[in-house]
Protein backbone atom coordinates (compact mmCIF):
# COMPACT_ATOMS: atom_id res chain seq x y z
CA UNK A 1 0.00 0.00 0.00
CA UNK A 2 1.20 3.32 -1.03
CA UNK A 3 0.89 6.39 0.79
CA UNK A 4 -0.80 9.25 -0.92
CA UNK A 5 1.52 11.87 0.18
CA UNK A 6 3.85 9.62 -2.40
CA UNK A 7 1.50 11.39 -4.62
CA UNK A 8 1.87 14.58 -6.65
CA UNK A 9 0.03 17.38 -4.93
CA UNK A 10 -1.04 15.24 -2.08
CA UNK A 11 0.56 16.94 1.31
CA UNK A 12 0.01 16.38 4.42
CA UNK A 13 -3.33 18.39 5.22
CA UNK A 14 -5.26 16.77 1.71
CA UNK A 15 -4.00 13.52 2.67
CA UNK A 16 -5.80 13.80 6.42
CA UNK A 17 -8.91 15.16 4.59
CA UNK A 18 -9.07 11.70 1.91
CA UNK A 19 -8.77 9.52 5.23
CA UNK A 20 -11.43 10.99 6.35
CA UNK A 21 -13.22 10.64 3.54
CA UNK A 22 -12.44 6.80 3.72
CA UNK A 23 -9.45 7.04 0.95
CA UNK A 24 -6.09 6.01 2.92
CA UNK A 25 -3.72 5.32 0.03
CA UNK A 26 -2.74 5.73 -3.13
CA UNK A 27 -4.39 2.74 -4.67
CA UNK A 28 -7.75 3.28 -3.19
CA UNK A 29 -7.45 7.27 -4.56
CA UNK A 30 -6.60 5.74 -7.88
CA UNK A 31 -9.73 3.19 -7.68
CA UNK A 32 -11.91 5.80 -6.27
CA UNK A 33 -10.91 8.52 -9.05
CA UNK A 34 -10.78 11.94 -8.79
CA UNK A 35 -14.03 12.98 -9.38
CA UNK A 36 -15.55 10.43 -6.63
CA UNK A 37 -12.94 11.59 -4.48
CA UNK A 38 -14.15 15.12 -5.05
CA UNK A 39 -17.75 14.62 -4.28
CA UNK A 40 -16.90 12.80 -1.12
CA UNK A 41 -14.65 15.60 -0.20
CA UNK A 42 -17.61 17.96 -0.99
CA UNK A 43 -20.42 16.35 1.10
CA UNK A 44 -17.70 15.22 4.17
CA UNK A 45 -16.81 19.12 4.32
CA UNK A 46 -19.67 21.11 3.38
CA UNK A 47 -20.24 22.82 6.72
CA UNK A 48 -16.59 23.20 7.36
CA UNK A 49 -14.57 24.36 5.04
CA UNK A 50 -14.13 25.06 1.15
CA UNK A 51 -14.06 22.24 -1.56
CA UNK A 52 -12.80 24.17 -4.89
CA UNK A 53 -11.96 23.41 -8.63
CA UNK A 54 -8.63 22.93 -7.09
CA UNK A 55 -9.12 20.07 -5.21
CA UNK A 56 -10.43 18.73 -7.90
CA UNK A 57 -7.53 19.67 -10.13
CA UNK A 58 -5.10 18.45 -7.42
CA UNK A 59 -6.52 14.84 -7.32
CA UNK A 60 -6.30 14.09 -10.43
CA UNK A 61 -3.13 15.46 -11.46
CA UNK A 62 -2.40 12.92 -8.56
CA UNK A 63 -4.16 10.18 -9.97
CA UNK A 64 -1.95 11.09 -12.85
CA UNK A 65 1.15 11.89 -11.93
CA UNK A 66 1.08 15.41 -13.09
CA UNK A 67 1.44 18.31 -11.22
CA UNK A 68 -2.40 20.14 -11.32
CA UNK A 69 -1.24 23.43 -12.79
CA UNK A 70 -0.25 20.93 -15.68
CA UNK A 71 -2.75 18.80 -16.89
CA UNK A 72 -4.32 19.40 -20.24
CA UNK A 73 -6.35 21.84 -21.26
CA UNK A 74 -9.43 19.03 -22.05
CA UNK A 75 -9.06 17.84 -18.86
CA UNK A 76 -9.45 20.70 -17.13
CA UNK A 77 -12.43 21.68 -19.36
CA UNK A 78 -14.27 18.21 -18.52
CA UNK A 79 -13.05 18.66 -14.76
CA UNK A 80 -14.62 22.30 -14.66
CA UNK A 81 -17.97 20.62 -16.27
CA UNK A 82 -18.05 18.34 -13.72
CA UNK A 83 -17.61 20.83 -11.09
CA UNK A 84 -20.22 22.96 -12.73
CA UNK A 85 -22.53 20.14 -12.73
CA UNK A 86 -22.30 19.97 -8.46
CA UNK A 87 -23.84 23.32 -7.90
C-alpha cells in the first residue's frame, strides 16, 4: 500500500482530509478517481470548510502523476464541467 503523500500534490493536510473521507492510500485514490474523491470531499466538508476546482484539479493530477497546474487543457475543461454540474 502506497501512501498518498507519495503522490503529486497530495501533502500532508489533503492527505488527512481523503482519510477521512475513507481514501487512505494511493491505490484506493486511484480506484476511487478523482471525481468520486471530489464529491466525497464535498459532502464530508460542506459545513466546514471550502471544496474548490482545485481540489479537484489536485486529485487528479495525482491520480496522474502530473502536477495540477499541468494537466491538459481538455481535462481541465471536462473537470470544470463536472464541477459545474455539483452546484
Amino acid at each position: 500500500m502506497t501512501s498518498l503523500t507519495s503522490l503529486k500534490n497530495i501533502g500532508k493536510e489533503m492527505e488527512k482530509k481523503l482519510q477521512t473521507v475513507g481514501i487512505t492510500t494511493a491505490e484506493e485514490l486511484k480506484q476511487a478517481g478523482s471525481k468520486e474523491a471530489f464529491v466525497r470531499l464535498k459532502l464530508h466538508y460542506a459545513n466546514i470548510t471550502t471544496i474548490c476546482p482545485v481540489h479537484l484539479y489536485t486529485l487528479e493530477g495525482a491520480i496522474t502523476d502530473t502536477e495540477y497546474s499541468q494537466l491538459p487543457e481538455n481535462v481541465v475543461q471536462d473537470l470544470k464541467a463536472f464541477c459545474d454540474s455539483l452546484k
